[in-house]
C-alpha atoms as a PDB file:
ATOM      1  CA  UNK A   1      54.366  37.024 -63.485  1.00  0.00           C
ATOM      2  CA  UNK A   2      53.066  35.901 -60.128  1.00  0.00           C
ATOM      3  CA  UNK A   3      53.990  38.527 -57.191  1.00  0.00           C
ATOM      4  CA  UNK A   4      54.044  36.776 -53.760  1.00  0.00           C
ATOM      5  CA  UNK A   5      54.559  39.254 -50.154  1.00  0.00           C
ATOM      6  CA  UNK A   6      57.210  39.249 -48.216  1.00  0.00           C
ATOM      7  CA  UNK A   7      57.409  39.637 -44.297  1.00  0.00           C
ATOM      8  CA  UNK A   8      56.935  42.940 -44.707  1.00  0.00           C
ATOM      9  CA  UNK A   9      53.936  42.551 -46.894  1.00  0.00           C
ATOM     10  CA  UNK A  10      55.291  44.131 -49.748  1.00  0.00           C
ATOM     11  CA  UNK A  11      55.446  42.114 -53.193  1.00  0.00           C
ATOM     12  CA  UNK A  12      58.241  40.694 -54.856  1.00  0.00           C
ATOM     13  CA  UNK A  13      58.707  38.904 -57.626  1.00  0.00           C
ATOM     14  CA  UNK A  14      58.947  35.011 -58.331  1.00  0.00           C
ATOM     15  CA  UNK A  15      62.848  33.980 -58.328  1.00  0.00           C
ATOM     16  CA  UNK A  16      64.524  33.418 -62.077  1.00  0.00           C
ATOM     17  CA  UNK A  17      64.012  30.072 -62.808  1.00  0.00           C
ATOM     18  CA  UNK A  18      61.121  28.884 -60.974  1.00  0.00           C
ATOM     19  CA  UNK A  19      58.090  28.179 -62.666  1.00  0.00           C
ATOM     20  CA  UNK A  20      54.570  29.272 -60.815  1.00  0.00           C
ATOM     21  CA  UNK A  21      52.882  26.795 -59.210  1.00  0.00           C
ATOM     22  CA  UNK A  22      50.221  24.762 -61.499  1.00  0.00           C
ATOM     23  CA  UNK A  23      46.653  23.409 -59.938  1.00  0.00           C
ATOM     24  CA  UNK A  24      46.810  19.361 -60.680  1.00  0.00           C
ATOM     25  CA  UNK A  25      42.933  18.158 -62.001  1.00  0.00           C
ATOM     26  CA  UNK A  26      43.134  14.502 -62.363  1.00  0.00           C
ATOM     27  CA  UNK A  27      40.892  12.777 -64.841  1.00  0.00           C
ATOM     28  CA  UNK A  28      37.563  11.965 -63.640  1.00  0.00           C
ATOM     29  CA  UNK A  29      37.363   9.306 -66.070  1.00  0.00           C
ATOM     30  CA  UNK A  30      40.748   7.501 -64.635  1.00  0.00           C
ATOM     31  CA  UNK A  31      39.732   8.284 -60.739  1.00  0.00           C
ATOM     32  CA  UNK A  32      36.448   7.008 -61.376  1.00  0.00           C
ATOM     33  CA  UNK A  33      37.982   3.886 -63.240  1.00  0.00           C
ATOM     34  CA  UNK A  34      40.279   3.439 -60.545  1.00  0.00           C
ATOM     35  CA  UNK A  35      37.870   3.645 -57.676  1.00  0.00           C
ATOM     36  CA  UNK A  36      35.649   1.546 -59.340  1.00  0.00           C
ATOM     37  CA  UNK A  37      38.142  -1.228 -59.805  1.00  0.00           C
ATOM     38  CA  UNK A  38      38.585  -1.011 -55.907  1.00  0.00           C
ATOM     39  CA  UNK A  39      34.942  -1.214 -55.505  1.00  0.00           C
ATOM     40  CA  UNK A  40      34.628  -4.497 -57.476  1.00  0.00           C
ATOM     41  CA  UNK A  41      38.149  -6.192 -56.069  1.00  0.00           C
ATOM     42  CA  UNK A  42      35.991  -5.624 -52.491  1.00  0.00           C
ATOM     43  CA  UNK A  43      32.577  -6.602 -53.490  1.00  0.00           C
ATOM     44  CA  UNK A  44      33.940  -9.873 -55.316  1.00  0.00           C
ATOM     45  CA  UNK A  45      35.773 -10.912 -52.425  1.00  0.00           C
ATOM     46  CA  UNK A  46      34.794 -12.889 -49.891  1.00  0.00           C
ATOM     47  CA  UNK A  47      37.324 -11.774 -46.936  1.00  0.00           C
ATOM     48  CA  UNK A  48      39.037  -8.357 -47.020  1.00  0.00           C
ATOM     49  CA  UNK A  49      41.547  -8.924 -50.558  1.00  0.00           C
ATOM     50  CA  UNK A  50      44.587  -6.903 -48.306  1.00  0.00           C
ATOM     51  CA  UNK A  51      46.526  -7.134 -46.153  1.00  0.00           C
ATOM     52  CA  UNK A  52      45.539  -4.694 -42.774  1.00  0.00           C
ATOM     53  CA  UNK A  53      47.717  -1.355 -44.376  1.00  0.00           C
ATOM     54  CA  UNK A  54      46.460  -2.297 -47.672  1.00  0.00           C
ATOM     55  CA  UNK A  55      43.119  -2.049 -46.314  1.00  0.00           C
ATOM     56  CA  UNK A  56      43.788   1.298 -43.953  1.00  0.00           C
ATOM     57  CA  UNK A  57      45.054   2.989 -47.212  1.00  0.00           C
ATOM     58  CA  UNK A  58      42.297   2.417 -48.963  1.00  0.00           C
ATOM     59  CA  UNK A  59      39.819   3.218 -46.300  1.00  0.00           C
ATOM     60  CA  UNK A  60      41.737   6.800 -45.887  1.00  0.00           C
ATOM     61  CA  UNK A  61      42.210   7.470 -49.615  1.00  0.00           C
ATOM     62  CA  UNK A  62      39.067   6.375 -51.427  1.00  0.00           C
ATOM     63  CA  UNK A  63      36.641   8.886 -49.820  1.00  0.00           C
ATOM     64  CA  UNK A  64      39.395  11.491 -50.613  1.00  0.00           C
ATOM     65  CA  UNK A  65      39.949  10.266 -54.339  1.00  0.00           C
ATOM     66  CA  UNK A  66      35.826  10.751 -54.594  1.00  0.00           C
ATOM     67  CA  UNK A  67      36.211  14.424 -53.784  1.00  0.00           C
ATOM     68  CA  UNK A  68      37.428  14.837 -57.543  1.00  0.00           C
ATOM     69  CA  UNK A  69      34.285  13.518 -58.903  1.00  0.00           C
ATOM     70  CA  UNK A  70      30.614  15.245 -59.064  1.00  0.00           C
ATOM     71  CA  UNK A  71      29.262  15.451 -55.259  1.00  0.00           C
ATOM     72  CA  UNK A  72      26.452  13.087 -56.368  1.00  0.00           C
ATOM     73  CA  UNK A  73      28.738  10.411 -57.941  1.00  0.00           C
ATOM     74  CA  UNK A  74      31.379  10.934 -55.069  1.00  0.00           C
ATOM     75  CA  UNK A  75      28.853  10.136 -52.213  1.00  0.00           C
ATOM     76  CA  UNK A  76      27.069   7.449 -53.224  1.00  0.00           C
ATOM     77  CA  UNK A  77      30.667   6.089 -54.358  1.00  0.00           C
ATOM     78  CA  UNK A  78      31.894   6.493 -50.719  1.00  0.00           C
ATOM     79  CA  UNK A  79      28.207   4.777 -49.797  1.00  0.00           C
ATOM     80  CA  UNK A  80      28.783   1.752 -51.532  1.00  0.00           C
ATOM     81  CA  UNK A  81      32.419   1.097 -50.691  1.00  0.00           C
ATOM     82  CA  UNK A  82      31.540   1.806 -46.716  1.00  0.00           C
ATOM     83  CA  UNK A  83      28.963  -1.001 -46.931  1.00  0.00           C
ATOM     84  CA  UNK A  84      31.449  -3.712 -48.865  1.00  0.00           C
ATOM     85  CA  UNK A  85      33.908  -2.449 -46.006  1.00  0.00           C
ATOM     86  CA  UNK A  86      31.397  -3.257 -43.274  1.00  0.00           C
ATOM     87  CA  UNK A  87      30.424  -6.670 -44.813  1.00  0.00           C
ATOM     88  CA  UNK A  88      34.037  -7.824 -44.988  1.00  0.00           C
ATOM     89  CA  UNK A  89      34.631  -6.733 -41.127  1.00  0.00           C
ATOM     90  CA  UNK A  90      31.393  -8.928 -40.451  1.00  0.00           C
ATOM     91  CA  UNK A  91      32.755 -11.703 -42.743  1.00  0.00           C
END
C-alpha cells in the first residue's frame, strides 16, 4: 500500500477505493512513428501544411514527444524537424 504524509508529516494511508498512481511509458515505436510522420508531412511540403496553431502545437510538442525516445535519436529528431521548420518560415 502506498503511505503518503500529511501536514503534519506523519503517514497515512491511501483512501479505500483509489488506486495508486501508475507511471505512463508510451511506446517508442508509436512516438517515433508518429513524429516521424510529422517530419515527412513538413519536409514534403512546400509551405507550412497548418494552419498557424497547428503549427505552434507542433513546434511546442514535438521536442517534448522526443524526450521519450533514446537522447541520440531524440536530438537529432528535434535537429531535423528545426531545419524543415526554418525552411518553411523562409519559404
Amino acid at each position: 500500500m502506498t503511505r503518503q504524509l500529511d501536514l503534519f508529516g506523519e503517514s497515512q494511508p491511501e483512501l479505500p477505493g483509489v488506486a495508486a498512481r501508475v507511471d505512463y511509458r508510451p511506446d517508442p515505436a508509436k512516438v517515433r512513428a508518429e513524429l516521424l510522420a510529422v517530419l515527412a508531412q513538413a519536409r514534403a511540403a512546400a509551405s507550412f501544411p497548418l494552419d498557424s496553431r497547428g503549427t505552434l502545437y507542433w513546434r511546442t510538442v514535438f521536442p517534448q514527444m522526443a524526450n521519450w525516445l533514446p537522447d541520440e535519436e531524440a536530438a537529432q529528431l528535434r535537429l531535423e524537424f528545426e531545419a524543415e521548420v526554418r525552411r518553411l518560415e523562409a519559404a
